[in-house]
Protein backbone atom coordinates (compact mmCIF):
# COMPACT_ATOMS: atom_id res chain seq x y z
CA UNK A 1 0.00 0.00 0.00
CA UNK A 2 2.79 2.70 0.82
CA UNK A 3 4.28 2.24 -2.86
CA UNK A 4 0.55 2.58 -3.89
CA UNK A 5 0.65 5.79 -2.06
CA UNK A 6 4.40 6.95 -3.44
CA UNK A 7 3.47 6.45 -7.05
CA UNK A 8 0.20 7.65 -7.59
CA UNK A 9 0.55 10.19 -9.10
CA UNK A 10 1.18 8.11 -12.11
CA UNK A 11 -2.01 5.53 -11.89
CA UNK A 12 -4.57 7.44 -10.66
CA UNK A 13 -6.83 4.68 -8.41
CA UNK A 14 -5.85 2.04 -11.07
CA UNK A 15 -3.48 0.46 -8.98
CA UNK A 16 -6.12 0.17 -5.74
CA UNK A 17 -9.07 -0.86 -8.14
CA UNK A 18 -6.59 -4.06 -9.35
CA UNK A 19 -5.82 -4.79 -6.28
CA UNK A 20 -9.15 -4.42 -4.98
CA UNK A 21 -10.06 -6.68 -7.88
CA UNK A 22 -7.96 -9.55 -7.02
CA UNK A 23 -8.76 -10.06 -3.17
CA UNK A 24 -12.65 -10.03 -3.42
CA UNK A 25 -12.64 -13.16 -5.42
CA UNK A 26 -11.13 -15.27 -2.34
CA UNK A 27 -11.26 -15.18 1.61
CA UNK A 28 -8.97 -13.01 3.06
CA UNK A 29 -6.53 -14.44 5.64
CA UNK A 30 -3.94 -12.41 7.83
CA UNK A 31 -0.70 -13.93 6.75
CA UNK A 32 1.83 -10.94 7.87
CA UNK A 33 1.31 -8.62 10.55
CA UNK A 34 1.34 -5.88 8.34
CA UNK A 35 -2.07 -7.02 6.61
CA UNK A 36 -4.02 -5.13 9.17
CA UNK A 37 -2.87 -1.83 7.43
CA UNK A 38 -4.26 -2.49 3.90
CA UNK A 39 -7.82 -1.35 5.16
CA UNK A 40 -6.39 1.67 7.20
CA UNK A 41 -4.39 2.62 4.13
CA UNK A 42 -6.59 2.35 1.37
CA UNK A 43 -9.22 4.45 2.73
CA UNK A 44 -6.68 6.89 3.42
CA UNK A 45 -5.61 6.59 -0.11
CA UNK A 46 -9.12 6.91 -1.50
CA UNK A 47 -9.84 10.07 1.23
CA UNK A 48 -6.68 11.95 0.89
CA UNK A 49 -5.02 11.10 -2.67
CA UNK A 50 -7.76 10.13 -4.84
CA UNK A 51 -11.00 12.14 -3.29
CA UNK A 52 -13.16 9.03 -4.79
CA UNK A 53 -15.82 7.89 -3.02
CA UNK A 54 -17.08 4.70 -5.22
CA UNK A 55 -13.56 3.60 -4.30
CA UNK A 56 -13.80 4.29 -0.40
CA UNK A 57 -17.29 1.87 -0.77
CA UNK A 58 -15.28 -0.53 -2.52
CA UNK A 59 -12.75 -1.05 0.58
CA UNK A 60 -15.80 -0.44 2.60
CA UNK A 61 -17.49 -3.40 0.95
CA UNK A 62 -14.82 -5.92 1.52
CA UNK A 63 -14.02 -5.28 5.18
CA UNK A 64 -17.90 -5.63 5.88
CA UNK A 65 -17.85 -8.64 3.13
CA UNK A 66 -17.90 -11.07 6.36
CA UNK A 67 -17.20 -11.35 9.72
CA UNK A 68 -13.68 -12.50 9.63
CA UNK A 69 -12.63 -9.96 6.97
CA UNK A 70 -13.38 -7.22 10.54
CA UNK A 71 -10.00 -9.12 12.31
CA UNK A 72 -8.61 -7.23 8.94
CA UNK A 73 -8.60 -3.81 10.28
CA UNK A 74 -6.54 -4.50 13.16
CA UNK A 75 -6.64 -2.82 16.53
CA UNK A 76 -8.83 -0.14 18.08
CA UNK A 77 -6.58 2.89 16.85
CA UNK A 78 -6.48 1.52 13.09
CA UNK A 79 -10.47 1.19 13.49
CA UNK A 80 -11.11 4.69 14.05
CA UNK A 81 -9.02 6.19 12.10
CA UNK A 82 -10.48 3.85 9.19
């Protein structure tokens, strides 16, 4: 997400929409601890960067997609600021 953030400039929201793309289609899993930033990040990204709010209800959609997709956003200071 941080190189997301670093180059674009160049991509517009392309980059977030492809990545977006590939993790609805299967569960998401926390593999790294670092996982629980992609939610904080990318609504950052889509509030601050690209201003686009059928992207922010994208994110949105998959965090709320299921119960276990909520251990995603990590702890209680990551939630709010999501």
């Amino acid at each position: 997400m941080l190189v997301l953030c670093v180059i674009s400039g160049l991509f517009e929201n392309q980059i977030l929409k492809n990545i977006l793309d590939e993790v609805s289609a299967e569960p998401l899993e926390i593999v790294d601890k670092r996982d629980c930033l992609f939610f904080v990040h990318a609504m950052s990204a889509c509030l601050y960067m690209y201003k686009d709010l059928g992207l922010a209800k994208r994110v949105n959609d998959l965090l709320n997609k299921n119960a276990r997709n909520q251990t995603l956003i990590g702890n209680s200071i990551s939630e709010s600021v999501y």
